[in-house]
Protein backbone atom coordinates (compact mmCIF):
# COMPACT_ATOMS: atom_id res chain seq x y z
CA UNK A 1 -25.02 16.48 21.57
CA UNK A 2 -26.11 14.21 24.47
CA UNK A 3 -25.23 13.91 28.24
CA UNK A 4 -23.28 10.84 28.53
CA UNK A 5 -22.97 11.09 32.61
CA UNK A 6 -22.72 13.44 35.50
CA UNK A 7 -20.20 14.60 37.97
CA UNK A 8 -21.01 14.40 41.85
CA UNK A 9 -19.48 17.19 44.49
CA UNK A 10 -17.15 14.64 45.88
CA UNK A 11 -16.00 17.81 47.99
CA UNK A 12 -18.96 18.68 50.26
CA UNK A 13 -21.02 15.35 49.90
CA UNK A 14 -24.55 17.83 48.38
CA UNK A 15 -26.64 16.91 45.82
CA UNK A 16 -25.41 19.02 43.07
CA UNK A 17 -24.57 17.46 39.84
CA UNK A 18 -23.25 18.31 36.40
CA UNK A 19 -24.24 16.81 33.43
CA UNK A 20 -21.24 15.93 30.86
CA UNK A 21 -22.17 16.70 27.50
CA UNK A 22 -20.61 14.16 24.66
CA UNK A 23 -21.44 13.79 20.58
CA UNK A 24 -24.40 12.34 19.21
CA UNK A 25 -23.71 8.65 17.61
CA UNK A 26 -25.28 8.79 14.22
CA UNK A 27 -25.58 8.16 10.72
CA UNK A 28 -24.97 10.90 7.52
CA UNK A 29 -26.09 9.96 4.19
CA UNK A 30 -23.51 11.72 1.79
CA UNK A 31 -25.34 9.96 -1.60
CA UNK A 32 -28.20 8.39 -2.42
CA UNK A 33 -28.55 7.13 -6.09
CA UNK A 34 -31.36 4.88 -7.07
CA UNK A 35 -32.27 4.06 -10.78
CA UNK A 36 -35.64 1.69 -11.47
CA UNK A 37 -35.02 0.56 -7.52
CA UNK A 38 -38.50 -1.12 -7.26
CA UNK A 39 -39.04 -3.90 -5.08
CA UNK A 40 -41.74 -5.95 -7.09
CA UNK A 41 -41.96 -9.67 -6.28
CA UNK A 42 -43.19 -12.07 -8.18
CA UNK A 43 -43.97 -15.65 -6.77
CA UNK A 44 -41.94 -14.57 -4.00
CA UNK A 45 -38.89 -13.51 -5.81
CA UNK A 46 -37.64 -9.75 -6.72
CA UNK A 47 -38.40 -8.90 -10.64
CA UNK A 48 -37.02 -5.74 -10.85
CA UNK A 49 -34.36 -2.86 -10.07
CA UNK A 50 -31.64 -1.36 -11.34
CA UNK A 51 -28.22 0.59 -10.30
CA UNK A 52 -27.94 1.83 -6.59
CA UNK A 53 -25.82 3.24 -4.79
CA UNK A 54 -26.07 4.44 -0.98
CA UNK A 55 -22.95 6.01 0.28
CA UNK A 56 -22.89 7.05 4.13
CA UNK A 57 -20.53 7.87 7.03
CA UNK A 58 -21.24 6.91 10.60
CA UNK A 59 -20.21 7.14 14.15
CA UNK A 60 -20.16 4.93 16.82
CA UNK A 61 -18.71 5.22 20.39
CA UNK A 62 -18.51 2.19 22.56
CA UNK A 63 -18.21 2.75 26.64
CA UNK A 64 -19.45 0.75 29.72
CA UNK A 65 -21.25 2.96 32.64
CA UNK A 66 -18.95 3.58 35.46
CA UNK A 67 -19.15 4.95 38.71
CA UNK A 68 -15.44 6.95 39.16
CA UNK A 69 -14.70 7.71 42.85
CA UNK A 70 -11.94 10.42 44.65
CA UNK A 71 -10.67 8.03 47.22
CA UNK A 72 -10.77 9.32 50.66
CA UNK A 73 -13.90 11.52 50.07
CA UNK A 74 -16.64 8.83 50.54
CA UNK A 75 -19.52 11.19 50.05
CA UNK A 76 -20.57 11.20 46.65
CA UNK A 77 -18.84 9.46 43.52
CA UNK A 78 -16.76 11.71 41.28
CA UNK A 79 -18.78 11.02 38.16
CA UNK A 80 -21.22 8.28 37.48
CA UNK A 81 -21.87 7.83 33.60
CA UNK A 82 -19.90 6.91 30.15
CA UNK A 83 -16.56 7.38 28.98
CA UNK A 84 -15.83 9.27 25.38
CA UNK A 85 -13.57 10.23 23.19
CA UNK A 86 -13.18 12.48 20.47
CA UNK A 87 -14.37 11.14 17.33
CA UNK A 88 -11.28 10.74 14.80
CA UNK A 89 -11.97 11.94 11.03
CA UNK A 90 -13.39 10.48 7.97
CA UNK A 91 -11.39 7.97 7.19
CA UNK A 92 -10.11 9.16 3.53
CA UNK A 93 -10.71 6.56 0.41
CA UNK A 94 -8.66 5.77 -2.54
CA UNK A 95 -9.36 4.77 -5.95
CA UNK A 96 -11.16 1.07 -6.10
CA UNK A 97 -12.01 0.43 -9.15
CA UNK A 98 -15.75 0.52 -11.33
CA UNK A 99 -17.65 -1.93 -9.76
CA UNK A 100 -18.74 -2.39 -13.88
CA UNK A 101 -15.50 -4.16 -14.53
CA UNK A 102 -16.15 -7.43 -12.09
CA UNK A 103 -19.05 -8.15 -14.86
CA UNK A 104 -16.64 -10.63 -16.69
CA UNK A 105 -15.51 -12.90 -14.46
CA UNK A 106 -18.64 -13.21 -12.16
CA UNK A 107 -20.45 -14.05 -14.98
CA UNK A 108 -18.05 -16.78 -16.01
CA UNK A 109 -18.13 -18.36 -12.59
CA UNK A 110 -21.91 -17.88 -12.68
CA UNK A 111 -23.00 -19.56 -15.89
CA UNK A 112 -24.72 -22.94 -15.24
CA UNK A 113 -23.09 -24.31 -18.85
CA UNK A 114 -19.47 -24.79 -18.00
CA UNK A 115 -17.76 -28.37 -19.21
CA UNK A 116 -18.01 -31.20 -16.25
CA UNK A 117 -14.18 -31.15 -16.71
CA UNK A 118 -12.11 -28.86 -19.26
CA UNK A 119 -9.51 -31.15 -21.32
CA UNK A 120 -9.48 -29.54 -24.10
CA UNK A 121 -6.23 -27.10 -23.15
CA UNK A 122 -4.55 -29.91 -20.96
CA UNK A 123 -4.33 -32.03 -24.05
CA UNK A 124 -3.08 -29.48 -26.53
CA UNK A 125 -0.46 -28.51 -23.88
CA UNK A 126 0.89 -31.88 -24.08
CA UNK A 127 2.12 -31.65 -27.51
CA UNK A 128 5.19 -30.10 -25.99
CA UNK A 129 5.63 -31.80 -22.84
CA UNK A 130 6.86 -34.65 -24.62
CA UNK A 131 10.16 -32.68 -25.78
CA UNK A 132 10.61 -30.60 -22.36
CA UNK A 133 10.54 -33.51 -20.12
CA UNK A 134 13.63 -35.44 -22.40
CA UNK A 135 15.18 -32.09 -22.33
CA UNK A 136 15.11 -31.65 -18.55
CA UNK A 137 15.74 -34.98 -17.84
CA UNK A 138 19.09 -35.54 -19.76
CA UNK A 139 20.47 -31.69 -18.40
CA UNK A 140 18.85 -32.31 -14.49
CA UNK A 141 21.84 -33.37 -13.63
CA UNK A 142 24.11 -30.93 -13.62
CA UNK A 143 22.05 -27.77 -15.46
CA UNK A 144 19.71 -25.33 -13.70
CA UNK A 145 17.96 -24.86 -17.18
CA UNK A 146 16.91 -28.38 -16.73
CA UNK A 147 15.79 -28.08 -13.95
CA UNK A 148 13.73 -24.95 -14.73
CA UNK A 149 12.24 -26.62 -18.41
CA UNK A 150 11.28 -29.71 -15.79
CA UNK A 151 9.15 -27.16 -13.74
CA UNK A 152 7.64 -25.57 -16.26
CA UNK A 153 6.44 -28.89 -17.97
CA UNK A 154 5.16 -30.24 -14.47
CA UNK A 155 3.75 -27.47 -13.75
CA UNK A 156 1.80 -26.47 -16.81
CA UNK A 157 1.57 -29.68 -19.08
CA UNK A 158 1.61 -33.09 -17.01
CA UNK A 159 -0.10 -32.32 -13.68
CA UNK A 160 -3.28 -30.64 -15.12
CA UNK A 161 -3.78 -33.48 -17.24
CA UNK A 162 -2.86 -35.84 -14.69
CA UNK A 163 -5.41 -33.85 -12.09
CA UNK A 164 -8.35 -34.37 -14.84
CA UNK A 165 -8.18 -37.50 -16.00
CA UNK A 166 -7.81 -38.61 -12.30
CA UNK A 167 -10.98 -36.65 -11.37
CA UNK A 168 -12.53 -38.36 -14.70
CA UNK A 169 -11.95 -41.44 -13.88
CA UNK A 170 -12.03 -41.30 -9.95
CA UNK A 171 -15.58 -39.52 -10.24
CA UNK A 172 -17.98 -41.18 -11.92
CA UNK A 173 -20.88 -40.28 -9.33
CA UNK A 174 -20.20 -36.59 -9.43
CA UNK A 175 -19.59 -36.70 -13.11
CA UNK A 176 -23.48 -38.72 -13.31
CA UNK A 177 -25.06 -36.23 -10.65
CA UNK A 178 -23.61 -33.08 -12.70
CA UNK A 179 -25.14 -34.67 -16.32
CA UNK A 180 -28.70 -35.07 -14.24
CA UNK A 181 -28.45 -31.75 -13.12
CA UNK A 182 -27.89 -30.01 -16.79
CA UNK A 183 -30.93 -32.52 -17.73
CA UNK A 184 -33.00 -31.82 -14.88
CA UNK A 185 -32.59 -27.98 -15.34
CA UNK A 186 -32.74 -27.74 -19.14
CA UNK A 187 -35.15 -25.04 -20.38
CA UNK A 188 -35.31 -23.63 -16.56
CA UNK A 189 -34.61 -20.66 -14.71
CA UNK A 190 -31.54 -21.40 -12.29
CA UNK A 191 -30.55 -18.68 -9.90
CA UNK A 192 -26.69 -18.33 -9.21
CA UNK A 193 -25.19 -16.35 -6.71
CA UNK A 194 -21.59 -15.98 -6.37
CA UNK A 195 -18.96 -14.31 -3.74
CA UNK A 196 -15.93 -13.45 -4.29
CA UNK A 197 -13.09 -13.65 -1.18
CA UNK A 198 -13.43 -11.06 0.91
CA UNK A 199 -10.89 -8.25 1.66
CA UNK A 200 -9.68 -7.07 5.14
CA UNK A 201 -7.18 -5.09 5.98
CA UNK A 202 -5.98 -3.42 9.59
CA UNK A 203 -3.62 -0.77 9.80
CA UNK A 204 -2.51 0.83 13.41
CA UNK A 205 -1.41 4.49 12.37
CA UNK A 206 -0.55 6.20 15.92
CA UNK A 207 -0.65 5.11 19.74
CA UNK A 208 0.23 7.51 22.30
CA UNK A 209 -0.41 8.05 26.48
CA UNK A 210 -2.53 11.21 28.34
CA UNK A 211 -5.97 12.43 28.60
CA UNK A 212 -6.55 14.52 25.50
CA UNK A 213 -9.87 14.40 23.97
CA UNK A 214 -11.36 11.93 26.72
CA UNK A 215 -14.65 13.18 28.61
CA UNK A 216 -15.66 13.97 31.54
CA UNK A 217 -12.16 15.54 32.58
CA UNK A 218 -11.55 14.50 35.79
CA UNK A 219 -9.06 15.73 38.61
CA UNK A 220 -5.66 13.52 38.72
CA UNK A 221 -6.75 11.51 41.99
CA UNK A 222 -9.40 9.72 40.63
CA UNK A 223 -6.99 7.82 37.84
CA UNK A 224 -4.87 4.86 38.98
CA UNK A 225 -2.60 6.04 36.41
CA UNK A 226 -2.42 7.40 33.00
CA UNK A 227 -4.65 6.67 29.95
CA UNK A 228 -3.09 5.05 27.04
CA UNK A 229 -4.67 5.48 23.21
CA UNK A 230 -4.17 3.55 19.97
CA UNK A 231 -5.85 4.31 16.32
CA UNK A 232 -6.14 1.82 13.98
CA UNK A 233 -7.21 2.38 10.09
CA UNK A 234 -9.34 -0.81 8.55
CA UNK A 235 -10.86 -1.59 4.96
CA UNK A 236 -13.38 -4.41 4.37
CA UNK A 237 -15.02 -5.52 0.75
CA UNK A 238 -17.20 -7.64 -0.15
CA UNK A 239 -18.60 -8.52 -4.10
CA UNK A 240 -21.17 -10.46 -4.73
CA UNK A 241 -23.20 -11.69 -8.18
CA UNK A 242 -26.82 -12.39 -8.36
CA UNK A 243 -28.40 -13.82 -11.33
CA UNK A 244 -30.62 -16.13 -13.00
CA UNK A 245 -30.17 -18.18 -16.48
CA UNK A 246 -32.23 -20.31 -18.89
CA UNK A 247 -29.68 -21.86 -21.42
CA UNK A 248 -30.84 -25.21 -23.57
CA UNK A 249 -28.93 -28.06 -24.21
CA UNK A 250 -28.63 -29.44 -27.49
CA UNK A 251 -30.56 -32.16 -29.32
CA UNK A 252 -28.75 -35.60 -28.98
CA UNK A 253 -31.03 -37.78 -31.13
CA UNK A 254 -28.14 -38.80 -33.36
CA UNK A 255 -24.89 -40.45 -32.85
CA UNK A 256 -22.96 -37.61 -34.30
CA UNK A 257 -25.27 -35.17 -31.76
CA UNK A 258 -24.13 -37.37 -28.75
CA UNK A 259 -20.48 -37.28 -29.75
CA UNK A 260 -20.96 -33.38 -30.26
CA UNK A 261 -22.73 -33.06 -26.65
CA UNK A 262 -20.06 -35.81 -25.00
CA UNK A 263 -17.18 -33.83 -26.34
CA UNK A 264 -18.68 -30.32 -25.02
CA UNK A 265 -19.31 -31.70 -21.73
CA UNK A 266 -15.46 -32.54 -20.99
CA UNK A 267 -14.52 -29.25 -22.48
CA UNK A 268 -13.07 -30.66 -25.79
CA UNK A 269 -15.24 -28.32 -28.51
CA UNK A 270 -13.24 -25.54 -29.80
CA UNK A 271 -14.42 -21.98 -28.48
CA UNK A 272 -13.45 -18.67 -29.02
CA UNK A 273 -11.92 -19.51 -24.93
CA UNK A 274 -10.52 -22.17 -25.79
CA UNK A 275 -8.33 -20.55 -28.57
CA UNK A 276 -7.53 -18.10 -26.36
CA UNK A 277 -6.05 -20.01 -23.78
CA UNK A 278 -4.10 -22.23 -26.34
CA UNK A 279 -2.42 -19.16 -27.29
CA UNK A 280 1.44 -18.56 -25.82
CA UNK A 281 1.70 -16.33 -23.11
CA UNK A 282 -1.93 -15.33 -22.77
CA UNK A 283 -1.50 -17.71 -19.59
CA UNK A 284 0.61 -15.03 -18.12
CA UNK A 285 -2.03 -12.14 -19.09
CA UNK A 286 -4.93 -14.16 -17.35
CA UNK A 287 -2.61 -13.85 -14.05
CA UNK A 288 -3.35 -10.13 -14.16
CA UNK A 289 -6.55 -9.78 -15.78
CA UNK A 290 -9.56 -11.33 -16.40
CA UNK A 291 -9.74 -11.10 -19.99
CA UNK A 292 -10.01 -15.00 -20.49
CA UNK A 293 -13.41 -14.80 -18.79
CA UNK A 294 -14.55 -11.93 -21.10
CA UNK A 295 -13.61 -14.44 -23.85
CA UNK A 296 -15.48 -17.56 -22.20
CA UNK A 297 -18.35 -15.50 -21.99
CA UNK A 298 -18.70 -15.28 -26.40
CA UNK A 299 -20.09 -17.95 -26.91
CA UNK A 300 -22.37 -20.89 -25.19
CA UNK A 301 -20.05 -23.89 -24.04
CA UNK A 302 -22.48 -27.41 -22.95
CA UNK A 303 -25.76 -25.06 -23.83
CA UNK A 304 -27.05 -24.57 -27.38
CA UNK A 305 -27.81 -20.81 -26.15
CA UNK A 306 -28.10 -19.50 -22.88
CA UNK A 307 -29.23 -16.46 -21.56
CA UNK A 308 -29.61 -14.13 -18.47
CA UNK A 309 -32.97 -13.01 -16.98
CA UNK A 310 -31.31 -10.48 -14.98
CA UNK A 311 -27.37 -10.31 -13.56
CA UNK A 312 -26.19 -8.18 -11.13
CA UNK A 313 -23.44 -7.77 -9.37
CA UNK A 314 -22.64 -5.94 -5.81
CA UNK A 315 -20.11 -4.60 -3.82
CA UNK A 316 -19.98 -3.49 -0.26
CA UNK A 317 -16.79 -1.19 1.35
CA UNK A 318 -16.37 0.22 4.63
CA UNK A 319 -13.45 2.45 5.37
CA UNK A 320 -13.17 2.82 9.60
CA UNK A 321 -10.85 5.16 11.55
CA UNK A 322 -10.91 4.06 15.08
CA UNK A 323 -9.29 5.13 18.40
CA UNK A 324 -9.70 2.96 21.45
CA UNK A 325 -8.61 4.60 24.63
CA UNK A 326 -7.58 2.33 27.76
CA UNK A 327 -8.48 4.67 30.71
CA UNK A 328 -7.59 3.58 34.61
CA UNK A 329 -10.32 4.65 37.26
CA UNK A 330 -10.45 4.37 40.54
CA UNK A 331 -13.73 2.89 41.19
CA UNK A 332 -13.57 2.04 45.68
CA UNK A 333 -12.40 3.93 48.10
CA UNK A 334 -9.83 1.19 49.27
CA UNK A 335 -8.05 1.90 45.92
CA UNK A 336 -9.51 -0.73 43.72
CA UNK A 337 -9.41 0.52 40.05
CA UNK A 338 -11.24 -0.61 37.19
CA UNK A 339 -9.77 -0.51 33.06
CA UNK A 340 -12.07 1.35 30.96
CA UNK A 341 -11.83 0.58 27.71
CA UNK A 342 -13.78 2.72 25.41
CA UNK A 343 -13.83 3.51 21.48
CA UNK A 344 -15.08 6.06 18.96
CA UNK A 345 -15.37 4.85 15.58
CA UNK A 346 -15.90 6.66 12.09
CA UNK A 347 -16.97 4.44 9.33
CA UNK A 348 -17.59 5.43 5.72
CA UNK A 349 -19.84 3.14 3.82
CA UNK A 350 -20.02 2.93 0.05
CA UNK A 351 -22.90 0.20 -1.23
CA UNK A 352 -23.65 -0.28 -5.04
CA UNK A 353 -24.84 -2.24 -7.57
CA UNK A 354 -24.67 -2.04 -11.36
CA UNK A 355 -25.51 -4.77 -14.78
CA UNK A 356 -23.01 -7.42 -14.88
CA UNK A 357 -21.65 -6.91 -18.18
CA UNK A 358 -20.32 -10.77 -19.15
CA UNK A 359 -17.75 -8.53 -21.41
CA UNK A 360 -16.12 -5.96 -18.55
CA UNK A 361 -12.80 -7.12 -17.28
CA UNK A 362 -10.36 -5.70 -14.95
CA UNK A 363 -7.09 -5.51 -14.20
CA UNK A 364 -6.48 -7.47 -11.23
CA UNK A 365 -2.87 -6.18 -10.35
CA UNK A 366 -1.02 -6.93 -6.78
CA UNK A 367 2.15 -9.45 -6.31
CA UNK A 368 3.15 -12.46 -7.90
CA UNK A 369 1.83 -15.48 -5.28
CA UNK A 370 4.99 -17.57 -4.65
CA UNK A 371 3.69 -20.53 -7.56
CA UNK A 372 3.43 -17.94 -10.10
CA UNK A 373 6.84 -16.42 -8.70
CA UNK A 374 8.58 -19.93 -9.25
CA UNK A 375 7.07 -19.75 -13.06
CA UNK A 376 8.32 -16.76 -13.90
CA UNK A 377 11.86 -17.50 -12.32
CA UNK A 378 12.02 -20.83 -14.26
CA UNK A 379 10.81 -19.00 -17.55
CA UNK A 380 13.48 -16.73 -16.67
CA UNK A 381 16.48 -19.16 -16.27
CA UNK A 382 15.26 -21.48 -19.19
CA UNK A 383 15.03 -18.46 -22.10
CA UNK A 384 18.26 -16.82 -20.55
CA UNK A 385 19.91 -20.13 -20.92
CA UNK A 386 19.19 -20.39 -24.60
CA UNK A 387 21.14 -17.50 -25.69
């Protein structure tokens, strides 16, 4: 507890005061997990650690100083000091996930190896686009199945291939800066980090008008009029990879060892990803999972061999129940009035960290976006058609 002001006797003009006790802001650790958490440096750099996790709640209130008058009794001020409210609750938490399963794809995006440009899957999706493009085009006319076979064979077959080769060809400096890079760094440590978009969400879950749970609790007269309230619910996240790789190219003394290194740097030798994606429908799985990453994660892809030092990856969430309160003093005696807006906030705070396991993938979930919502429907029009 803490005195956050004091009221004056506005009444008789003496010096007596009353202090106006309010709650403590502060900070509660609920957990506190730590496993090999040293913070050795080497050259500068952190060599060690391990899984963590530090979960705590909060509570912050947020009020300018006032001085509140009575109009009419010009003595002393009414109260001189902060204005509070009654903290809200914990916000509660759901179910997010292991932070163990974002191992797979932050890994993936990670790795230092990946193919200057990935053809290998454009070109074997053209063997078909061939066929669904005549299709379409003699039944565009006058058939929605055309139309729909047309989509699909834009959409997956000609435009990908289309986007590389004009990135190929259109790029030669970034494709020559990205070869000196995988020369420069061959045999190297490289440190990666990666983040992933954040999430924020903002939910208002009540408003409402009158004084309950404000402090100080003053008499009527000194509020130009009544205080209004609103809560609002909000969840923020934030994931995160750390890591650092050594992987080593291949020799290319030979002309067969250049054609072998030329072919893995536009994504055209066959890996266990690669197979993968050239299976039907697994296209449609990679929408809601990350298992292709898992699978690009097998084997090396430009590298001989590569390997991680150390990979990590982090996560950060913060659930936060807040009410803001919009309270209307009088503040001069020639009925001036002043808005006071103050806040209380509870936050709960979960931060961890765990191995990224190139092999853990997740589930991703949520709603179609509206490209893979035009797929689907075309998908849906062409195989009903065929019956």
């Amino acid at each position: 507890m803490a005195v956050i002001g004091y009221e004056y006797d506005w009444v008789n003009g003496s010096d007596a005061r009353t202090p106006v006790i309010g709650d403590d802001a502060g900070k509660v650790n609920r957990a506190f997990v730590s496993s090999n958490h040293r913070f050795d440096r080497k050259k500068g750099h952190y060599v060690s650690g391990g899984i963590f996790l530090n979960d705590y709640t909060e509570t912050v209130f947020t009020s300018p100083s006032l001085t509140v008058v009575r109009p009419g009794f010009a003595a002393k001020p009414a109260y001189v000091g902060l204005t509070q409210g009654l903290p809200p609750e914990v916000p509660a938490i759901g179910d997010t996930g292991s932070l163990h399963n974002y191992g797979a794809e932050l890994y993936r995006r990670a790795r230092p190896d990946k193919p200057i440009y990935p053809l290998g899957n454009g070109l074997f999706e053209l063997k078909d686009v061939p066929g669904q493009i005549r299709d379409a085009w003699r039944g565009f006319p006058k058939t929605l199945k055309g139309l729909s076979d047309w989509h699909v064979a834009v959409q997956f077959g000609w435009l990908p291939v289309l986007q590389d080769l004009r990135a190929i060809f259109g790029e030669a400096e970034k494709q020559r800066t990205r070869l000196a890079w995988l020369l420069r760094h061959n045999g190297k440590p490289v440190r990666r980090r990666i983040e992933m978009e954040p999430v924020s969400t903002t939910e208002v879950v009540g408003t409402g008008t009158g004084w309950y749970g404000i402090k100080p609790v003053l008499v009527t007269q000194c509020y130009a009029g009544t205080p209004s309230w609103v809560q609002t619910q909000s969840y923020t996240r934030k994931v995160w990879f750390s890591g650092k790789f050594v992987y080593y190219l291949p020799k290319i003394d030979t002309e067969p060892e250049r054609d072998t290194f030329i072919r893995a740097l536009f994504g055209l030798r066959p890996t266990p990803a690669a197979v993968w994606r050239g299976i039907p429908w697994t296209w449609l799985i990679n929408w809601y999972s990350t298992i292709g990453d898992a699978f690009s994660n097998l084997t090396s892809e430009v590298a001989e061999s590569i390997y991680s030092e150390y990979a990590y990856v982090m996560r950060q969430q913060q659930w936060s129940n807040e009410v803001t309160w919009h309270v209307p003093y009088y503040t001069g005696h020639d009925h001036s009035s002043t808005m006071c807006t103050a806040s209380a906030i509870h936050r709960r705070v979960i931060q961890e960290r765990d191995y990224a396991d190139p092999f853990a993938f997740r589930w991703t979930g949520g709603s179609p976006s509206p490209f893979q919502q035009s797929i689907l429907s075309a998908l849906t029009v062409s195989r009903v058609r065929r019956r």
